[in-house]
PDB file of N, CA and C in Angstrom:
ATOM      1  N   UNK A   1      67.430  -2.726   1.581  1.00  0.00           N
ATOM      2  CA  UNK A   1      66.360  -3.104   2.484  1.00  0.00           C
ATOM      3  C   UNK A   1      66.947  -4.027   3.552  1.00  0.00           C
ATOM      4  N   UNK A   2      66.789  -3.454   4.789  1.00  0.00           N
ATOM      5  CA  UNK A   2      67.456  -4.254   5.607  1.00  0.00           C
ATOM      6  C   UNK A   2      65.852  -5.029   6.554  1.00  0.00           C
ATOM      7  N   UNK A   3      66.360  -5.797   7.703  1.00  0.00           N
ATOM      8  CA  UNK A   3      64.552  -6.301   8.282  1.00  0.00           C
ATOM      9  C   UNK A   3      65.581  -6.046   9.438  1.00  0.00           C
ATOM     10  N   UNK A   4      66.717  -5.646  10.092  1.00  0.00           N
ATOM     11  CA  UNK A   4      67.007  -5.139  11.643  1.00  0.00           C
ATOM     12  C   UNK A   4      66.493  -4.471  12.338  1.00  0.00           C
ATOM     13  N   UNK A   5      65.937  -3.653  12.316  1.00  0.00           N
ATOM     14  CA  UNK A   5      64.636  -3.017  13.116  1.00  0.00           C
ATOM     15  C   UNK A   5      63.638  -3.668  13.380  1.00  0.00           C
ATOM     16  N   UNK A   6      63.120  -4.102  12.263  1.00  0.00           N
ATOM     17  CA  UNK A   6      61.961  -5.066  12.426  1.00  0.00           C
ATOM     18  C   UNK A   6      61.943  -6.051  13.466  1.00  0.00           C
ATOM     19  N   UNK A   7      63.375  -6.908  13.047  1.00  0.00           N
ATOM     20  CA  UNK A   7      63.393  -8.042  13.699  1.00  0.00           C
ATOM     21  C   UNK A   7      63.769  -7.703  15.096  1.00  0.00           C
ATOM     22  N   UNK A   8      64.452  -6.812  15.700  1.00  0.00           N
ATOM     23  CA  UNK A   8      64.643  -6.438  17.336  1.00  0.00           C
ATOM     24  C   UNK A   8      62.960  -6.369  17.714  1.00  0.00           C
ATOM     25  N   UNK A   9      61.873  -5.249  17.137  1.00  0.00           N
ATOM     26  CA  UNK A   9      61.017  -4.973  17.915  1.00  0.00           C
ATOM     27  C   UNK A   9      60.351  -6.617  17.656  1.00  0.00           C
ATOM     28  N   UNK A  10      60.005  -7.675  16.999  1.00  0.00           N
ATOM     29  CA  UNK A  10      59.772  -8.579  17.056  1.00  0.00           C
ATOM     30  C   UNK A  10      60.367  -9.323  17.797  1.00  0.00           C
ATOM     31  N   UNK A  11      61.542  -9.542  18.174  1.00  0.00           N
ATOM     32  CA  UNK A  11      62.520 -10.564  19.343  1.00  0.00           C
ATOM     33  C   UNK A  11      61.642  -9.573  20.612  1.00  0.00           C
ATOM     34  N   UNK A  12      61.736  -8.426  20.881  1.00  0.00           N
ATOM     35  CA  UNK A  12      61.163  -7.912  22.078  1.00  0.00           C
ATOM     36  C   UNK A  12      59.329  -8.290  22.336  1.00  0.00           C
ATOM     37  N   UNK A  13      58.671  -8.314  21.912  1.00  0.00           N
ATOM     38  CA  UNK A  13      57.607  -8.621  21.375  1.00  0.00           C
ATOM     39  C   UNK A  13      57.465  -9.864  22.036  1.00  0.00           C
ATOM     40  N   UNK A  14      57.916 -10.750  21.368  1.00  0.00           N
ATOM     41  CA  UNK A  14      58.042 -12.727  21.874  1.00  0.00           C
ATOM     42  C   UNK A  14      58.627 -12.540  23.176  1.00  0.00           C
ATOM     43  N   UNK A  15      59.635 -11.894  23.558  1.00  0.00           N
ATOM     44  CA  UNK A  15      60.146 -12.205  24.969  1.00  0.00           C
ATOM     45  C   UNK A  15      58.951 -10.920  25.807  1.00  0.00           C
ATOM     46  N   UNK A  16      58.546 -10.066  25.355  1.00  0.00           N
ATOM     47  CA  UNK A  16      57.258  -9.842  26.171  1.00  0.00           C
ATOM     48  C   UNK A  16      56.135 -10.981  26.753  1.00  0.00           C
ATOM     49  N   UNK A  17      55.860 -11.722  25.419  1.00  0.00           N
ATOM     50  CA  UNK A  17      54.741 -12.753  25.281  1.00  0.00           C
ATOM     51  C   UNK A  17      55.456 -13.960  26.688  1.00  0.00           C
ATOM     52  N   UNK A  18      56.475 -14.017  26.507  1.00  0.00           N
ATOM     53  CA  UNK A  18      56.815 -14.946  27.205  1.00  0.00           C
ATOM     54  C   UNK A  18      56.819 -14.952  28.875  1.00  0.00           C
ATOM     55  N   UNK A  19      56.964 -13.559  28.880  1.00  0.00           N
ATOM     56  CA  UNK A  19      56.801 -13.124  30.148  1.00  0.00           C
ATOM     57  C   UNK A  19      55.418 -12.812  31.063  1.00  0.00           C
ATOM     58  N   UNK A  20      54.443 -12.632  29.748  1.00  0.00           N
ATOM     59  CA  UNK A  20      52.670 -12.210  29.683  1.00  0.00           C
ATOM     60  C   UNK A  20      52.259 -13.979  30.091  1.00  0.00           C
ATOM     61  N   UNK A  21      52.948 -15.095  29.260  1.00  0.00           N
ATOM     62  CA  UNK A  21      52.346 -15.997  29.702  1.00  0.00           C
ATOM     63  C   UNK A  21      52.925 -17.029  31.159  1.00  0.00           C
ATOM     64  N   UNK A  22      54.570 -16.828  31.041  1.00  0.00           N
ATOM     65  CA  UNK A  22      54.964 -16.838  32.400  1.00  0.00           C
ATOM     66  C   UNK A  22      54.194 -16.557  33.819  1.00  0.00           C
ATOM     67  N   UNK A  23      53.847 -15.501  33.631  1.00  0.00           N
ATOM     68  CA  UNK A  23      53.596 -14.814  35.187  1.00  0.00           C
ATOM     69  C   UNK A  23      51.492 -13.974  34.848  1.00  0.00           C
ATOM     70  N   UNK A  24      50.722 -14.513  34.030  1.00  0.00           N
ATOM     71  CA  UNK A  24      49.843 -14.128  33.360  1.00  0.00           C
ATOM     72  C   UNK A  24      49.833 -12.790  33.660  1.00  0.00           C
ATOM     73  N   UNK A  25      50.410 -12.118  32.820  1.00  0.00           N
ATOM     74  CA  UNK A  25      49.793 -10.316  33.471  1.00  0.00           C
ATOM     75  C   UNK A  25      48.479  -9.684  32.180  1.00  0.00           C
ATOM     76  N   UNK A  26      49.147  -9.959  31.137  1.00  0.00           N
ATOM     77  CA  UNK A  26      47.837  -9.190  29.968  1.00  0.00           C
ATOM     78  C   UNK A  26      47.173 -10.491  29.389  1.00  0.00           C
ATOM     79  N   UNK A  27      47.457 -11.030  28.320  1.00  0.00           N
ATOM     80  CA  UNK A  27      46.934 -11.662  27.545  1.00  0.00           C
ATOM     81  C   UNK A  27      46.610 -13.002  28.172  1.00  0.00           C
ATOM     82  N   UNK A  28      47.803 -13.508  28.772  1.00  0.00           N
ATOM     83  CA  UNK A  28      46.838 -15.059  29.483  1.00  0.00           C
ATOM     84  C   UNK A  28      45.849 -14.468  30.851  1.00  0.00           C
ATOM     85  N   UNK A  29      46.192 -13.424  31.294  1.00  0.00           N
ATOM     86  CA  UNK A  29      45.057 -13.018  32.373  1.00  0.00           C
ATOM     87  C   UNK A  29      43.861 -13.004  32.039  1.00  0.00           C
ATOM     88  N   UNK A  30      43.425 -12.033  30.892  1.00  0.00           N
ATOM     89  CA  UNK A  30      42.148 -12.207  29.741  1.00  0.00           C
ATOM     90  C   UNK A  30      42.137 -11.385  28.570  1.00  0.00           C
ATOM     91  N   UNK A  31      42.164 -12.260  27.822  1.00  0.00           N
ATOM     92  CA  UNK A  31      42.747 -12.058  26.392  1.00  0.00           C
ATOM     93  C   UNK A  31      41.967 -10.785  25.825  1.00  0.00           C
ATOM     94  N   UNK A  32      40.412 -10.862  25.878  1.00  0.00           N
ATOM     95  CA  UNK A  32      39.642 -10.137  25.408  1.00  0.00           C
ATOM     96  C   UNK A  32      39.584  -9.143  25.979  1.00  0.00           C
ATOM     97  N   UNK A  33      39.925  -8.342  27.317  1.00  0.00           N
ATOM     98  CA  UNK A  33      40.115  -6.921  27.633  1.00  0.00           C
ATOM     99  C   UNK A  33      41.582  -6.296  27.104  1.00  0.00           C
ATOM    100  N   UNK A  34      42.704  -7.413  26.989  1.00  0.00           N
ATOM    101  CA  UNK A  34      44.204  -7.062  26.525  1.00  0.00           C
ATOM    102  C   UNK A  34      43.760  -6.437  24.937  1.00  0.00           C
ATOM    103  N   UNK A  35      43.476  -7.475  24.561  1.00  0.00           N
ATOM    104  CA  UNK A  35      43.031  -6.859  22.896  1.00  0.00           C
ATOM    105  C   UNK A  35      42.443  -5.831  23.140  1.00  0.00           C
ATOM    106  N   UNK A  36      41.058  -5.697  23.437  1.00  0.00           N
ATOM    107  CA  UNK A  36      40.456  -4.261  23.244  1.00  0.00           C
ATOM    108  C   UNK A  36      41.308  -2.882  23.466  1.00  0.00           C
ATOM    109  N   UNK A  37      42.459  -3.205  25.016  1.00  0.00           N
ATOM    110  CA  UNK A  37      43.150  -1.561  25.250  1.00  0.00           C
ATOM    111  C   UNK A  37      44.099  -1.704  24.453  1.00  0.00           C
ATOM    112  N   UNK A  38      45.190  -2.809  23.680  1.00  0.00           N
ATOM    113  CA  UNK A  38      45.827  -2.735  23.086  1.00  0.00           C
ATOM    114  C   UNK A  38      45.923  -2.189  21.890  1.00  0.00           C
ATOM    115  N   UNK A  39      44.383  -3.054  21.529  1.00  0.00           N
ATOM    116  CA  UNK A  39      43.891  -2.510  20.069  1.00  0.00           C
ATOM    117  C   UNK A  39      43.683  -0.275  20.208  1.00  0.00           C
ATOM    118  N   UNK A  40      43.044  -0.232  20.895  1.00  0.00           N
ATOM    119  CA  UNK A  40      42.756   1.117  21.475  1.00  0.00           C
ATOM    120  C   UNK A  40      43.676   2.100  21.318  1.00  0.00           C
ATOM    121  N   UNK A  41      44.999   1.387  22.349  1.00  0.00           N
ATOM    122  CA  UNK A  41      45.907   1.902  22.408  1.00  0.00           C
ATOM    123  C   UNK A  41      47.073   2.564  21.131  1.00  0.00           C
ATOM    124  N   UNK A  42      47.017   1.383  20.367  1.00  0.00           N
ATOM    125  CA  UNK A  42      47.617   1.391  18.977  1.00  0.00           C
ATOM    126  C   UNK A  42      46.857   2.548  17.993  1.00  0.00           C
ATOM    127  N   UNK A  43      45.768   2.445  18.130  1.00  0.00           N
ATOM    128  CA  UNK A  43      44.883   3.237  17.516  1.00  0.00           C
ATOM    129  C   UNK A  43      45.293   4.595  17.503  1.00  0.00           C
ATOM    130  N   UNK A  44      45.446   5.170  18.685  1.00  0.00           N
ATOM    131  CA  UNK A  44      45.478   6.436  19.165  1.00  0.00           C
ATOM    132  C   UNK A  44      46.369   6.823  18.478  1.00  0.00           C
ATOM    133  N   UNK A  45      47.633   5.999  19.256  1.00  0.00           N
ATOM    134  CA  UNK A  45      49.255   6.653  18.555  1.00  0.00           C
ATOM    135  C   UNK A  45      49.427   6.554  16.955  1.00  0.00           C
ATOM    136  N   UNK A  46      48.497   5.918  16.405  1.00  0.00           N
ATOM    137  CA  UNK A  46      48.249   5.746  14.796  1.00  0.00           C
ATOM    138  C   UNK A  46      47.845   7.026  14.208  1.00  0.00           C
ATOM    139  N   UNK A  47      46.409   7.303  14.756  1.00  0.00           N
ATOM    140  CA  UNK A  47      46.193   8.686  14.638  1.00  0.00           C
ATOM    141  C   UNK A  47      46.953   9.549  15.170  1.00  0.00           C
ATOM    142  N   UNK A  48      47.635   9.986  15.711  1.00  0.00           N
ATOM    143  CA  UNK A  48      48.523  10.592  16.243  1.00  0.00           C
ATOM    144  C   UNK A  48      49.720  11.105  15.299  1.00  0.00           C
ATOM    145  N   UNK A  49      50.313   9.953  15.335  1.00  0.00           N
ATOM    146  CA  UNK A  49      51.390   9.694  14.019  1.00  0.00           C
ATOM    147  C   UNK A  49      50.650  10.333  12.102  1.00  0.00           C
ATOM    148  N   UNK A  50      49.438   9.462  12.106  1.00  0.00           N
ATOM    149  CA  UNK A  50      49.147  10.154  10.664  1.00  0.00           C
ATOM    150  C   UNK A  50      48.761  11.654  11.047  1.00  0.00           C
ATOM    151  N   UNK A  51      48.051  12.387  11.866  1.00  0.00           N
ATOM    152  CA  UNK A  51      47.599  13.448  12.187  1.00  0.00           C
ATOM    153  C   UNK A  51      49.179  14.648  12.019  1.00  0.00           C
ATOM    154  N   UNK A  52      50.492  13.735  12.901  1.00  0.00           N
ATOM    155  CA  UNK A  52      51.565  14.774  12.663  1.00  0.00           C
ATOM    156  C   UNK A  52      52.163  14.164  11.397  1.00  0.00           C
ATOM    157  N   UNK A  53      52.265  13.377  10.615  1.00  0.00           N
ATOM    158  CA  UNK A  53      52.168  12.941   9.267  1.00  0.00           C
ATOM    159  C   UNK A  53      52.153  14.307   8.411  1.00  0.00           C
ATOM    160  N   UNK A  54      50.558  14.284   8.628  1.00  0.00           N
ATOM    161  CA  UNK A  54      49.428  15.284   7.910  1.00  0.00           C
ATOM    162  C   UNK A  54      50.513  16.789   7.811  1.00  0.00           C
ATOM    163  N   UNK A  55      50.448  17.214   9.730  1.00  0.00           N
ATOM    164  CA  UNK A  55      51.069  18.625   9.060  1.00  0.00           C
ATOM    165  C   UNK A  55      52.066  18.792   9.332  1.00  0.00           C
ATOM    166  N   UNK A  56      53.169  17.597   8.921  1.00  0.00           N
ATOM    167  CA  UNK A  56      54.205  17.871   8.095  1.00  0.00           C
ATOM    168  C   UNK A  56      55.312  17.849   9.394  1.00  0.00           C
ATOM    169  N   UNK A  57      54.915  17.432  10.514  1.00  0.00           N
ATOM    170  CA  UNK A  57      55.765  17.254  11.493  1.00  0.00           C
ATOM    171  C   UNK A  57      56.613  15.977  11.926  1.00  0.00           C
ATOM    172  N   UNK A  58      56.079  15.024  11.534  1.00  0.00           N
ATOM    173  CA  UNK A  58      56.760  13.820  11.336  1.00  0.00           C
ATOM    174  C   UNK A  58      57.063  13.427  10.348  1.00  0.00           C
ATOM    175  N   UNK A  59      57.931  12.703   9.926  1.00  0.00           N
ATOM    176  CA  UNK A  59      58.551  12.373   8.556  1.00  0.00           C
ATOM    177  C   UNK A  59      59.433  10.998   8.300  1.00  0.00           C
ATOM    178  N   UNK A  60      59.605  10.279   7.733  1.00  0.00           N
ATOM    179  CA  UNK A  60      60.223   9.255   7.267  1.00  0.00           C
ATOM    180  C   UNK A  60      61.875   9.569   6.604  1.00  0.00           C
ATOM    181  N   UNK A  61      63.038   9.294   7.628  1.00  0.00           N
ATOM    182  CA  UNK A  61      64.098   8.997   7.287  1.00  0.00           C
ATOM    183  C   UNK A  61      64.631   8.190   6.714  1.00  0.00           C
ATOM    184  N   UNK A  62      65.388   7.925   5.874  1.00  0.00           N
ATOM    185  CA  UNK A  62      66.061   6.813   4.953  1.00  0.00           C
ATOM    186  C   UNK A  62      67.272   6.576   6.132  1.00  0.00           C
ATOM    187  N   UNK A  63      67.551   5.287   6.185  1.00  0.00           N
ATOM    188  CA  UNK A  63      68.033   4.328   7.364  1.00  0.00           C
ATOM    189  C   UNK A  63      68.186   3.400   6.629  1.00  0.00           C
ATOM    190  N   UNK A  64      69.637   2.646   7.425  1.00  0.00           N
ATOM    191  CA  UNK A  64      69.887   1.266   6.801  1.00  0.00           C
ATOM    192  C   UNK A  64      69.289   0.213   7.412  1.00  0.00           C
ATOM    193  N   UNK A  65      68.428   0.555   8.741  1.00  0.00           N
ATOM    194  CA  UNK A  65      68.106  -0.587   9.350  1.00  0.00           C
ATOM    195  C   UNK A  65      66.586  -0.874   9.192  1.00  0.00           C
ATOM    196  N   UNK A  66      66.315  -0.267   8.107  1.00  0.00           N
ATOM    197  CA  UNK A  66      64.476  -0.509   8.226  1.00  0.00           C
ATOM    198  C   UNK A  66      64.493  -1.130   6.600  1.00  0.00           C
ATOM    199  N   UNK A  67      62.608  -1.844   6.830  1.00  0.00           N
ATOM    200  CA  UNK A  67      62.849  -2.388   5.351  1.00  0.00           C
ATOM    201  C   UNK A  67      62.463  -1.404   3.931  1.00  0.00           C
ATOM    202  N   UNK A  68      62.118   0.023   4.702  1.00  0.00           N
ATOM    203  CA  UNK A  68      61.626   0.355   3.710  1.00  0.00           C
ATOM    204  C   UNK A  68      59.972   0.489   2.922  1.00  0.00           C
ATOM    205  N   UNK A  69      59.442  -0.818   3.441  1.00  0.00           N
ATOM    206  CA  UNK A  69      58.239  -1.039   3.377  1.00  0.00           C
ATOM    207  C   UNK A  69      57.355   0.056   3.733  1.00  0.00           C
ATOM    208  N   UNK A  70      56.790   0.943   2.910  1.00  0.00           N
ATOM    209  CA  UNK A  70      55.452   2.091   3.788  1.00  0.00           C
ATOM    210  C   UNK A  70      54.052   1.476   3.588  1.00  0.00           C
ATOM    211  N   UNK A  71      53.182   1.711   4.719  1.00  0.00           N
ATOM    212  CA  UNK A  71      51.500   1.473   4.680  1.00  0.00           C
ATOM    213  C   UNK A  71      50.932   2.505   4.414  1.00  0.00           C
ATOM    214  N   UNK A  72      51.775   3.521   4.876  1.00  0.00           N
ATOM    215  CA  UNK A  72      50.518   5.127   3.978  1.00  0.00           C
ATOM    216  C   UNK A  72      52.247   6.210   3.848  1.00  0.00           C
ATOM    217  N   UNK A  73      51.842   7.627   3.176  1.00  0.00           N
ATOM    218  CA  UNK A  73      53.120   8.430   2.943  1.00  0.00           C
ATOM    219  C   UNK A  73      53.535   8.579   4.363  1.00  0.00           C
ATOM    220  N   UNK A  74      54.925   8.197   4.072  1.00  0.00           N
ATOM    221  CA  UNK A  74      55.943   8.549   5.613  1.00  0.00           C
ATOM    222  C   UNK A  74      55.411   7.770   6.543  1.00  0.00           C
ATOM    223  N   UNK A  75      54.629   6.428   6.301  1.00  0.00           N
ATOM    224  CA  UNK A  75      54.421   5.890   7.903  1.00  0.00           C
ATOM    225  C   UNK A  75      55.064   4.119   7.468  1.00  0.00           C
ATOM    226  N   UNK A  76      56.717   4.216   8.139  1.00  0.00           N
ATOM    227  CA  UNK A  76      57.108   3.286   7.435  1.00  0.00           C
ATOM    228  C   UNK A  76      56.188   1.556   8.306  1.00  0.00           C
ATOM    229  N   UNK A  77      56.719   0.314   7.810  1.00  0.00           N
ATOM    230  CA  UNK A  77      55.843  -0.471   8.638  1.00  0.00           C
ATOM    231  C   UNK A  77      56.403  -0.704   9.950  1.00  0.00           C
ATOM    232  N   UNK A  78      57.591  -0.703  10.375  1.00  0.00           N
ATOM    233  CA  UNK A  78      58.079  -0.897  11.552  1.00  0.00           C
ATOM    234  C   UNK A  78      57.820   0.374  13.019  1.00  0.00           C
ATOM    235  N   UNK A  79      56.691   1.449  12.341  1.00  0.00           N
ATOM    236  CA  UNK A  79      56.255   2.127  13.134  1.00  0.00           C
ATOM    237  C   UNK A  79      54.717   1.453  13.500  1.00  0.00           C
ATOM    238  N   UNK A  80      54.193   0.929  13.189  1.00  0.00           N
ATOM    239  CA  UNK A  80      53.501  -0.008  13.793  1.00  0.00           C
ATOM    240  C   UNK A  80      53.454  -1.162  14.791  1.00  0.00           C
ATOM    241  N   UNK A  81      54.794  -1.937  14.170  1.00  0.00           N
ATOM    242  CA  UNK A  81      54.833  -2.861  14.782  1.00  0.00           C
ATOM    243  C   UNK A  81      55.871  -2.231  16.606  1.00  0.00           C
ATOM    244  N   UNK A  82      56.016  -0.831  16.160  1.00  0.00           N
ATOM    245  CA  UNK A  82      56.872   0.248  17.297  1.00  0.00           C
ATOM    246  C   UNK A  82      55.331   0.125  18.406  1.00  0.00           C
ATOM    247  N   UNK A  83      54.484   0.537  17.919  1.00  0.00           N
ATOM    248  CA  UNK A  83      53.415   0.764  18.469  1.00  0.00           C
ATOM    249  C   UNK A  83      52.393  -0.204  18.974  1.00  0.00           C
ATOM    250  N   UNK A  84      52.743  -1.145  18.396  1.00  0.00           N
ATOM    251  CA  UNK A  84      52.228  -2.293  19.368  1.00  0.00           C
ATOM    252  C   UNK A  84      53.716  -2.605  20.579  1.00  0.00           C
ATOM    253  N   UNK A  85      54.499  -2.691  19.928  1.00  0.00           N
ATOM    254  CA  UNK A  85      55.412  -3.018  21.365  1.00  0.00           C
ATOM    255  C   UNK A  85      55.590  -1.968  22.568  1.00  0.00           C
ATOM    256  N   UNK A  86      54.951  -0.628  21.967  1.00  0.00           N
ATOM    257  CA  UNK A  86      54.946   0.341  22.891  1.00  0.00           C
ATOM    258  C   UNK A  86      53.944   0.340  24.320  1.00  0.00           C
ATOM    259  N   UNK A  87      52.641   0.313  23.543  1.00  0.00           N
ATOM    260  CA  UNK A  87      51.248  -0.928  23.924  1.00  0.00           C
ATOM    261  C   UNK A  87      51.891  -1.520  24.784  1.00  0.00           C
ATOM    262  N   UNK A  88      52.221  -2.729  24.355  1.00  0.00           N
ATOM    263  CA  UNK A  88      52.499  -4.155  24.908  1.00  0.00           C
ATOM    264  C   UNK A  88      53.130  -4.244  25.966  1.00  0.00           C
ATOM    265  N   UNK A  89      53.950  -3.184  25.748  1.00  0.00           N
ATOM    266  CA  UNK A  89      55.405  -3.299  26.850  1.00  0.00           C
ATOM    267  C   UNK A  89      54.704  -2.566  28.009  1.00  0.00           C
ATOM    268  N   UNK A  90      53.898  -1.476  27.686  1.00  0.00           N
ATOM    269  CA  UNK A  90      52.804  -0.593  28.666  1.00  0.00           C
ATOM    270  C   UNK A  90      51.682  -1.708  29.662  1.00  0.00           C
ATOM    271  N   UNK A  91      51.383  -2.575  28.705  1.00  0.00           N
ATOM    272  CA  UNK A  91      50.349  -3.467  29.548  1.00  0.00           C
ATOM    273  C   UNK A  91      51.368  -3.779  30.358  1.00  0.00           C
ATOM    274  N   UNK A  92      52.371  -4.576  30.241  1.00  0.00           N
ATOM    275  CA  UNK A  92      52.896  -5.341  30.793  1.00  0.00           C
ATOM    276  C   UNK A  92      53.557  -4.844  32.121  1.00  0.00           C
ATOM    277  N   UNK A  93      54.226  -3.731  32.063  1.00  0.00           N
ATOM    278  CA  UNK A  93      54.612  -3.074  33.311  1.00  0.00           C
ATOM    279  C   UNK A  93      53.405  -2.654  34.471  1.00  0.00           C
ATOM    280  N   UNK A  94      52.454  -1.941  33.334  1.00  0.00           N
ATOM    281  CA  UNK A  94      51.257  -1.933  34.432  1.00  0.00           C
ATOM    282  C   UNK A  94      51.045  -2.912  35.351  1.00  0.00           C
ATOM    283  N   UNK A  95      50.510  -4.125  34.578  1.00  0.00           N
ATOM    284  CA  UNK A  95      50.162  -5.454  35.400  1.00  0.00           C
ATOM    285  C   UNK A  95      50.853  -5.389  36.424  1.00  0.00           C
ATOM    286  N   UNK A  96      52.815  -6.010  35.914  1.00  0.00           N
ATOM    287  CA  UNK A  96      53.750  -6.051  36.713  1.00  0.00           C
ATOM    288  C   UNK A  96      53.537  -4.923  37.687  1.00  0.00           C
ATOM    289  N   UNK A  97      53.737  -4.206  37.295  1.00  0.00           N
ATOM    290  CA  UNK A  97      53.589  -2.938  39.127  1.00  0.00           C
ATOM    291  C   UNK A  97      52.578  -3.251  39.880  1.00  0.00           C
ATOM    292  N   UNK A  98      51.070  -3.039  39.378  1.00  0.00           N
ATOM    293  CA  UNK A  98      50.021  -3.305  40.402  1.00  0.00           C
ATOM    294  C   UNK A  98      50.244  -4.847  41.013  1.00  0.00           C
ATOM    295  N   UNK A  99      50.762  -5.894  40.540  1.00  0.00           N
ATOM    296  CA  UNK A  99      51.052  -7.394  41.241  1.00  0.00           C
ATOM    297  C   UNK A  99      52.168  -6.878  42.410  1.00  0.00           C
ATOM    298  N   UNK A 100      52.871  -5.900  42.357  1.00  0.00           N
ATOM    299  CA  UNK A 100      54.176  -6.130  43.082  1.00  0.00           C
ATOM    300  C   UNK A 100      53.949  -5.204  43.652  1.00  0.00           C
ATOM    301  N   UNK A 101      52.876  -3.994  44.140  1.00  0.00           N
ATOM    302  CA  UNK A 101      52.315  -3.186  45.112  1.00  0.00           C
ATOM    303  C   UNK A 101      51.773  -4.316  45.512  1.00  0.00           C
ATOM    304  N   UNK A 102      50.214  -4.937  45.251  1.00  0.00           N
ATOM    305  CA  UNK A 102      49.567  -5.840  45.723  1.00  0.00           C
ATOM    306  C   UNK A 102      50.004  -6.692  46.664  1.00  0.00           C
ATOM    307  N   UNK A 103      51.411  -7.312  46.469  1.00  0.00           N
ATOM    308  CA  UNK A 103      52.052  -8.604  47.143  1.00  0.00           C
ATOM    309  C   UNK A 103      52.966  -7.285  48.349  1.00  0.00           C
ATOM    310  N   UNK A 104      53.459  -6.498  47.599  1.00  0.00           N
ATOM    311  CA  UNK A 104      53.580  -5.946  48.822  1.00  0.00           C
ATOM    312  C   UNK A 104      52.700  -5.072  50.397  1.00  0.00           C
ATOM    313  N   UNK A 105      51.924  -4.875  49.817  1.00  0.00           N
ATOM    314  CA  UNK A 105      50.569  -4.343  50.298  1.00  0.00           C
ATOM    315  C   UNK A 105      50.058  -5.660  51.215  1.00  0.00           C
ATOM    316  N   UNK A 106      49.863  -6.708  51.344  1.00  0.00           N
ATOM    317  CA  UNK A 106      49.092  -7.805  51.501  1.00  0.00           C
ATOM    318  C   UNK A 106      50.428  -8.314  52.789  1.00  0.00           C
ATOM    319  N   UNK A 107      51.790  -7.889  52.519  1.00  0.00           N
ATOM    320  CA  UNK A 107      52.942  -8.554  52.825  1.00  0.00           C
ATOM    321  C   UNK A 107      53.308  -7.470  54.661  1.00  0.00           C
ATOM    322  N   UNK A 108      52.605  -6.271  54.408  1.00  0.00           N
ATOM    323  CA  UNK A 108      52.867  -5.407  55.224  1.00  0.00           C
ATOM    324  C   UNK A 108      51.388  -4.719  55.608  1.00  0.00           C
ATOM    325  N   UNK A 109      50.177  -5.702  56.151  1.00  0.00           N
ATOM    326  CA  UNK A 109      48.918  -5.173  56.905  1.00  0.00           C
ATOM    327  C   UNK A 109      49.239  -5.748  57.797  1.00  0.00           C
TER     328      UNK A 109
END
């Protein structure tokens, strides 16, 4: 059982956060719409994942860098925490782009 996987998408994760509260793009902008699409968002690719789970199209590899840990058959836990940083990293560019059209937009009327 290793936690190296884990722990990268978690180091990425915090230096997201840091950057969300740096420059407010998701969560310090307003917390309660970030949660809802995040939450949303996660959701989907959850179902998604158990749905190709189901017929037999996705599957769980044995790897030295994961812990091993499963929440349902073949859905190990670091595919979750994949899926929030997938999310996360998605809010975050969004924001970032529409701020940096915006400033450019505003920079060239």
């Amino acid at each position: 059982m290793s936690f190296v996987y884990l722990g990268v998408l978690l180091g990425a994760i915090a230096c997201m956060v840091l950057l969300d509260l740096r420059f407010r793009l998701v969560f310090a902008a307003d917390g309660r719409r970030a949660a809802i699409v995040l939450t949303a968002g996660v959701a989907f690719f959850l179902l998604w994942d158990l749905a190709g789970i189901a017929l037999g199209i996705f599957y769980r590899a044995e790897n030295a860098v994961s812990t091993g840990i499963l929440l349902a058959l073949e859905l190990p836990l670091e595919e979750v925490v994949f899926l929030i940083f997938l999310c996360y990293l998605t809010l975050v560019l969004y924001t970032s782009a529409l701020r940096v059209i915006t400033a450019y937009e505003r920079r060239h009327q």
